[in-house]
PDB file of N, CA and C in Angstrom:
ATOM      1  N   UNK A   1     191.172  22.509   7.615  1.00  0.00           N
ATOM      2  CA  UNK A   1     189.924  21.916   7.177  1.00  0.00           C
ATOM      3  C   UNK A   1     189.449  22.548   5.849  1.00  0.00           C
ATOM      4  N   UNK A   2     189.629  23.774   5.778  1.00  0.00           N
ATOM      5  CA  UNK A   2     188.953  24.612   4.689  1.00  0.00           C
ATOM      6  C   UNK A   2     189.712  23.953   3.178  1.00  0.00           C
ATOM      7  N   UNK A   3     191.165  23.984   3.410  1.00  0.00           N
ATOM      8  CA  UNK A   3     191.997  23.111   2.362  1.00  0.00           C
ATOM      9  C   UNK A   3     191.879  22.082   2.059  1.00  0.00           C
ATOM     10  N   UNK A   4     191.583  21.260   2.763  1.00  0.00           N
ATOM     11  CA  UNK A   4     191.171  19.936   2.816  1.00  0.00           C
ATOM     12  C   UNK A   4     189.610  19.853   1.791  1.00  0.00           C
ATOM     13  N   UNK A   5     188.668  20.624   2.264  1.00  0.00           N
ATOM     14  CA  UNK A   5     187.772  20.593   1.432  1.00  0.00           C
ATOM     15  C   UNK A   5     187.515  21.026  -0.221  1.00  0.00           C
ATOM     16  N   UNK A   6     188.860  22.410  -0.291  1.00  0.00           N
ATOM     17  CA  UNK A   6     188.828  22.499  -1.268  1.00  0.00           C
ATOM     18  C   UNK A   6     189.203  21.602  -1.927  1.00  0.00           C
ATOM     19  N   UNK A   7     190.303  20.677  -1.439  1.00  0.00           N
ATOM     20  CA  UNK A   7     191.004  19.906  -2.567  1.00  0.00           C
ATOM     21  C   UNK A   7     189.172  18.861  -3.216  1.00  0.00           C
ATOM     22  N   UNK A   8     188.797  18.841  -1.615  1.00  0.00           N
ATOM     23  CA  UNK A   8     187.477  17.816  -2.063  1.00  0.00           C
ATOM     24  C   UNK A   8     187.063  18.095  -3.179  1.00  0.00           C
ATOM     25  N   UNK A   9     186.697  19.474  -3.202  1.00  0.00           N
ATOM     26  CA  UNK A   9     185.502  19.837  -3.873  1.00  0.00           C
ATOM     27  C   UNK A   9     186.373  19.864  -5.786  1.00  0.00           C
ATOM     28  N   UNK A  10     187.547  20.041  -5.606  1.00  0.00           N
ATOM     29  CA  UNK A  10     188.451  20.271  -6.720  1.00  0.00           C
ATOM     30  C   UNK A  10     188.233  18.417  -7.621  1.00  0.00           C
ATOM     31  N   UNK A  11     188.546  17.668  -6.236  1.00  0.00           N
ATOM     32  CA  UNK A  11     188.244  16.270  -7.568  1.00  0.00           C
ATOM     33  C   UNK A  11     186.683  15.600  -7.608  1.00  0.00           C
ATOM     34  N   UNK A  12     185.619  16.413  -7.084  1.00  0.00           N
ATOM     35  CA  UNK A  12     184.470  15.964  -7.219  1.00  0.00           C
ATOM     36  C   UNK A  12     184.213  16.667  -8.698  1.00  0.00           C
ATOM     37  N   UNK A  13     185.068  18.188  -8.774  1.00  0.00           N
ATOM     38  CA  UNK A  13     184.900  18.616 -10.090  1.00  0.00           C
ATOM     39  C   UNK A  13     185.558  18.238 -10.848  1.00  0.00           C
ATOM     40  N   UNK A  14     186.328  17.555 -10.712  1.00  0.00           N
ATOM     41  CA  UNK A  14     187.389  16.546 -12.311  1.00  0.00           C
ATOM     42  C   UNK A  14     186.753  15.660 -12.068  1.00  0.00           C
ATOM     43  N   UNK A  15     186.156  14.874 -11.669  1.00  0.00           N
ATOM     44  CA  UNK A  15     185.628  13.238 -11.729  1.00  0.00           C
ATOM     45  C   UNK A  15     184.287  13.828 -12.783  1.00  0.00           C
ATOM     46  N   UNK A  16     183.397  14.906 -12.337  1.00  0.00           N
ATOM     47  CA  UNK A  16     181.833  15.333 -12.688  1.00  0.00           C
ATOM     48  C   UNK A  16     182.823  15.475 -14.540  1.00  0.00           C
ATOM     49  N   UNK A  17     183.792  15.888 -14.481  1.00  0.00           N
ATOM     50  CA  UNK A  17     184.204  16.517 -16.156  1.00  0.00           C
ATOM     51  C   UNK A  17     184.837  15.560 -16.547  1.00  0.00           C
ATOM     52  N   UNK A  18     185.375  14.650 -16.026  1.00  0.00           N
ATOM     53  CA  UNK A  18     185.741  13.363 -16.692  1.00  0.00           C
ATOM     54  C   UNK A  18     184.880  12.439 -17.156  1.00  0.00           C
ATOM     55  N   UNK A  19     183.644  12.199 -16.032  1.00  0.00           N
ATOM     56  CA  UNK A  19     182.475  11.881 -17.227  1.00  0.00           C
ATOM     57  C   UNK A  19     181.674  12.288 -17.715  1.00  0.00           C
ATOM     58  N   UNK A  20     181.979  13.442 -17.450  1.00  0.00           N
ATOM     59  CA  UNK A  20     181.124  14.037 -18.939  1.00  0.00           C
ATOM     60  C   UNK A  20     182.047  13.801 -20.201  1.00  0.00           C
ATOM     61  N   UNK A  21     182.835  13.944 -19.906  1.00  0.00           N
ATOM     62  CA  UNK A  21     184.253  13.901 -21.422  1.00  0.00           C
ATOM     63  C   UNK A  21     183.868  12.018 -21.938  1.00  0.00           C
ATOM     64  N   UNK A  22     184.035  10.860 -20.583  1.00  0.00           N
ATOM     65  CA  UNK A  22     183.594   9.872 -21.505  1.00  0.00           C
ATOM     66  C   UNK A  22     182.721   9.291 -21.825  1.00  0.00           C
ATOM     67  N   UNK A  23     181.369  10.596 -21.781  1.00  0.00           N
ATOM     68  CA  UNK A  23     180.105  10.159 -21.811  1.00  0.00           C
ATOM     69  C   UNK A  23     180.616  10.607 -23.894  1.00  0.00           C
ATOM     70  N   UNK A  24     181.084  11.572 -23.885  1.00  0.00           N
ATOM     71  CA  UNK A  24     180.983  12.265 -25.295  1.00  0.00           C
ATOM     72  C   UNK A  24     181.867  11.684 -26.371  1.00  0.00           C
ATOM     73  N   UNK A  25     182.961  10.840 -25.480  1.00  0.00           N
ATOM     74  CA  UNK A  25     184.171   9.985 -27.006  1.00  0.00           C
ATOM     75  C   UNK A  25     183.046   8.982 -26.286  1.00  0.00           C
ATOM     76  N   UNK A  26     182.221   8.845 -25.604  1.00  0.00           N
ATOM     77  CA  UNK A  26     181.386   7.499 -25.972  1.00  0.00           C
ATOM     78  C   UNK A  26     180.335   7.680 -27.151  1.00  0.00           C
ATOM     79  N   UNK A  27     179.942   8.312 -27.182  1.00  0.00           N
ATOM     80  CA  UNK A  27     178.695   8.621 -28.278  1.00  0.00           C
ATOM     81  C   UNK A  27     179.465   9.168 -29.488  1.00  0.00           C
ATOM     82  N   UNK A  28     180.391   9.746 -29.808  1.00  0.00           N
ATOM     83  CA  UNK A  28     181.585  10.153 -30.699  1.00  0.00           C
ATOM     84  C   UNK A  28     181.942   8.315 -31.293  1.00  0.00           C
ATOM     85  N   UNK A  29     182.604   7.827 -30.853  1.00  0.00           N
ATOM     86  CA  UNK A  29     182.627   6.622 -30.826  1.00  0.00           C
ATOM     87  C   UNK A  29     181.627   5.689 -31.350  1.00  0.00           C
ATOM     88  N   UNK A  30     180.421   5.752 -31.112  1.00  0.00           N
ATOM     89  CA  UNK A  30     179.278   5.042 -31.317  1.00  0.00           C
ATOM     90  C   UNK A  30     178.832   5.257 -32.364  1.00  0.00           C
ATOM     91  N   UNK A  31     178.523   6.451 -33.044  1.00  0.00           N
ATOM     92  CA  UNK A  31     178.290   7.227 -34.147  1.00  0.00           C
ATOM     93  C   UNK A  31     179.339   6.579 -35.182  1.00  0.00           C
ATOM     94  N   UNK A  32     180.876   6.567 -34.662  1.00  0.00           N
ATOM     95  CA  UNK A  32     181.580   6.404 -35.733  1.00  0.00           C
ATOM     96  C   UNK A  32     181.693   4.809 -36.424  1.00  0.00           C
ATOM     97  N   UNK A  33     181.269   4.286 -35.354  1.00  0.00           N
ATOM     98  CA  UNK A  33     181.141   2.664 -35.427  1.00  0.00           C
ATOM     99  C   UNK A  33     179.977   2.497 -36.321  1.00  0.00           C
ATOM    100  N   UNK A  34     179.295   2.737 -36.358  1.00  0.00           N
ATOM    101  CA  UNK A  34     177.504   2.673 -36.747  1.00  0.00           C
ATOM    102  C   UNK A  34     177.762   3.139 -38.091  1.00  0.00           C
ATOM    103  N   UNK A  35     178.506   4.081 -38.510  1.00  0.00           N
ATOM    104  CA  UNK A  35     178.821   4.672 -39.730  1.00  0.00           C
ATOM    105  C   UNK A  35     179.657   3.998 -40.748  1.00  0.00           C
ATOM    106  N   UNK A  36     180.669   3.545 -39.676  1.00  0.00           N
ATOM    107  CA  UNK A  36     181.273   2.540 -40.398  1.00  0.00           C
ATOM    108  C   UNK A  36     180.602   0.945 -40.969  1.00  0.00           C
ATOM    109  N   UNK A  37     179.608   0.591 -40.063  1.00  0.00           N
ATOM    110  CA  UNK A  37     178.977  -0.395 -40.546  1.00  0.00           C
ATOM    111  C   UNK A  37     177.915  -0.667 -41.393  1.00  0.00           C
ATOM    112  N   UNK A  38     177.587   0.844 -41.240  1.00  0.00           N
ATOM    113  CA  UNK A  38     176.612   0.836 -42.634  1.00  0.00           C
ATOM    114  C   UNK A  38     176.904   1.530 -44.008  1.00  0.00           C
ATOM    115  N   UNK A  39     178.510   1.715 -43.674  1.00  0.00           N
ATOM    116  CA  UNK A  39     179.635   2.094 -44.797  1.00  0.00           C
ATOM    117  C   UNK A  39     179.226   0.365 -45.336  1.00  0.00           C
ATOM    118  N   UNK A  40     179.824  -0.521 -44.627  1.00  0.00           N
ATOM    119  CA  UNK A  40     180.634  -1.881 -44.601  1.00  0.00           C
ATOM    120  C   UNK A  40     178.988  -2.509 -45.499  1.00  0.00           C
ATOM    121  N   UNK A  41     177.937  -2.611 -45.059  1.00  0.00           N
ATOM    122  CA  UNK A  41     176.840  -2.566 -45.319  1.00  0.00           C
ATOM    123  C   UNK A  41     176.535  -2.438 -46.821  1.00  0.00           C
ATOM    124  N   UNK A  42     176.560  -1.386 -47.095  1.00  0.00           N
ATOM    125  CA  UNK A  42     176.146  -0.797 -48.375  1.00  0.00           C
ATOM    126  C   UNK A  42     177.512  -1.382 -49.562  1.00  0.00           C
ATOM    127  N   UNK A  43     178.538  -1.763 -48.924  1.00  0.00           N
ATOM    128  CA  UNK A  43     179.430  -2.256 -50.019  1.00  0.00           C
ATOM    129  C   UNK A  43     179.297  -3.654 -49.770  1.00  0.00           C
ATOM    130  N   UNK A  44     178.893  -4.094 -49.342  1.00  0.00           N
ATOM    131  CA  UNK A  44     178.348  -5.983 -49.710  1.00  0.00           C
ATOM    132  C   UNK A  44     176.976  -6.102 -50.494  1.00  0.00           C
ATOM    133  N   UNK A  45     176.049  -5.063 -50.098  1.00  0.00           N
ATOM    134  CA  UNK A  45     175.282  -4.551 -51.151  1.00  0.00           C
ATOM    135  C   UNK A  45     175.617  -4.815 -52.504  1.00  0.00           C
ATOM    136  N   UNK A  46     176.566  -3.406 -52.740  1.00  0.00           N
ATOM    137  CA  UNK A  46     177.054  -3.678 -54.153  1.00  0.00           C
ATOM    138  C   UNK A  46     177.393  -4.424 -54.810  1.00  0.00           C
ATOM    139  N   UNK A  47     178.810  -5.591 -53.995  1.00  0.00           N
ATOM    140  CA  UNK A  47     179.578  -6.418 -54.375  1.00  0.00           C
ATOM    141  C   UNK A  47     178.380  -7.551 -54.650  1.00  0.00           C
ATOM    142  N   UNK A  48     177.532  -7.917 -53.796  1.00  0.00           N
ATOM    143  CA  UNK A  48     176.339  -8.525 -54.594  1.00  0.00           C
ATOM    144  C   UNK A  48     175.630  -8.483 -55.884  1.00  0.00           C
ATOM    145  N   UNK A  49     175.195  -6.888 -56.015  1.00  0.00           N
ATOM    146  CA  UNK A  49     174.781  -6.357 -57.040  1.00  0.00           C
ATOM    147  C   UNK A  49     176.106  -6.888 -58.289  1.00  0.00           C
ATOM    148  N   UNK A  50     176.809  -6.296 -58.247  1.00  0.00           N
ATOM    149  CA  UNK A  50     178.033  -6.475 -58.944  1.00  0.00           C
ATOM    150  C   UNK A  50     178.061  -8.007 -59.563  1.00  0.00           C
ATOM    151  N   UNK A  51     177.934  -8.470 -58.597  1.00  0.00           N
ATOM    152  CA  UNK A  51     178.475  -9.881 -58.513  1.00  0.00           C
ATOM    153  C   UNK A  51     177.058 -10.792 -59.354  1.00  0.00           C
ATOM    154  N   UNK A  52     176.267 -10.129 -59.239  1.00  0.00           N
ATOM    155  CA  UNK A  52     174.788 -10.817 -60.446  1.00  0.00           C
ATOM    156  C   UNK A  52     175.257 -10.027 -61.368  1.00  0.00           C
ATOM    157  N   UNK A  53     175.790  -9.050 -61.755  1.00  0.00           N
ATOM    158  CA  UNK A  53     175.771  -8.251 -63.088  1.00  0.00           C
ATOM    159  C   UNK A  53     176.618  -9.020 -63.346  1.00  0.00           C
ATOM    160  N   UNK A  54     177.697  -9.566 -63.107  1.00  0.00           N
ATOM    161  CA  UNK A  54     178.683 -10.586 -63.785  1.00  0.00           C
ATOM    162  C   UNK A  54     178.327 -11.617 -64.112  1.00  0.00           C
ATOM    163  N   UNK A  55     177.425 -12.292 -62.976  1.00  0.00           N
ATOM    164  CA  UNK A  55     177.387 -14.000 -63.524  1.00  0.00           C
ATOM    165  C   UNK A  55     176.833 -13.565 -65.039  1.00  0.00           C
ATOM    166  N   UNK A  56     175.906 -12.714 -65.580  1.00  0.00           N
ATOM    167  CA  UNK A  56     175.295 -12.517 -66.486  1.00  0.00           C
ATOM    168  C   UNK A  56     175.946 -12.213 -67.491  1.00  0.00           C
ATOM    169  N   UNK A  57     177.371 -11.736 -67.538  1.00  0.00           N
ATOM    170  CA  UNK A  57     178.188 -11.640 -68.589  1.00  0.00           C
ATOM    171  C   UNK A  57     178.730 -12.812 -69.089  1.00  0.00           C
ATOM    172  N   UNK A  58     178.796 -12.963 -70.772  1.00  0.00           N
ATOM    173  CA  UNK A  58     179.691 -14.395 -70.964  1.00  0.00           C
ATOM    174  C   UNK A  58     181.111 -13.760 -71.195  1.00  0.00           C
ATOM    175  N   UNK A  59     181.691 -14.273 -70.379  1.00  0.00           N
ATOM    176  CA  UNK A  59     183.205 -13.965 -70.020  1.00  0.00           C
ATOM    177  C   UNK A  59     183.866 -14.445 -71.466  1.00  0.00           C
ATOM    178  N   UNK A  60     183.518 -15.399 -72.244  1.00  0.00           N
ATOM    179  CA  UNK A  60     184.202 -15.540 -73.550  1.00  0.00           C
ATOM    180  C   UNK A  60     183.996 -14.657 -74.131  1.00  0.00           C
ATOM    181  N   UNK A  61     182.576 -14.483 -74.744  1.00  0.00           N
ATOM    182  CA  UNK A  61     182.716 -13.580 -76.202  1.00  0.00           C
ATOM    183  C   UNK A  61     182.013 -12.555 -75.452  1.00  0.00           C
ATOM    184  N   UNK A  62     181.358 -12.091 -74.199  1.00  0.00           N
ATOM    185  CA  UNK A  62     181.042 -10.567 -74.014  1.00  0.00           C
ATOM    186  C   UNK A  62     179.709 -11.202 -73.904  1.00  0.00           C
ATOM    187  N   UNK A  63     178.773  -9.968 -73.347  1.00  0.00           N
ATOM    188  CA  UNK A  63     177.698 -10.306 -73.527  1.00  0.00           C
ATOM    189  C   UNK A  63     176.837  -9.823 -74.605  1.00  0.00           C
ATOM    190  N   UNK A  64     177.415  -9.480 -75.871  1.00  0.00           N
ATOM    191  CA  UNK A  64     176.859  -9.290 -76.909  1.00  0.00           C
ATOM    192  C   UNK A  64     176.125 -10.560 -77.515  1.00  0.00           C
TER     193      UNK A  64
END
């Protein structure tokens, strides 16, 4: 019986550390997503920006 329980008590403690582990590549994860999209974000930004600074150029003779 005593063995028996240890084993219990052995995967109540890997299950308790397993989610804790995918509580943390969850928020690891989440962070990196979020970062990336306001990477992704800020460069459509630009390419906008960009993209009025051009129409405004005359592509023939310059905008001189």
């Amino acid at each position: 019986m005593v063995h028996l329980r240890r084993a219990l008590d052995a995967e109540r403690a890997a299950r308790r550390l397993t989610a804790g582990l995918h509580e943390q590549d969850l928020a690891a994860f989440t962070m990196r997503l979020n970062a990336a999209v306001c990477a992704q974000s800020a460069l459509s930004q630009a390419d906008l920006v960009l993209d009025s600074a051009l129409a405004d150029v005359d592509l023939e003779g310059g905008s001189w």
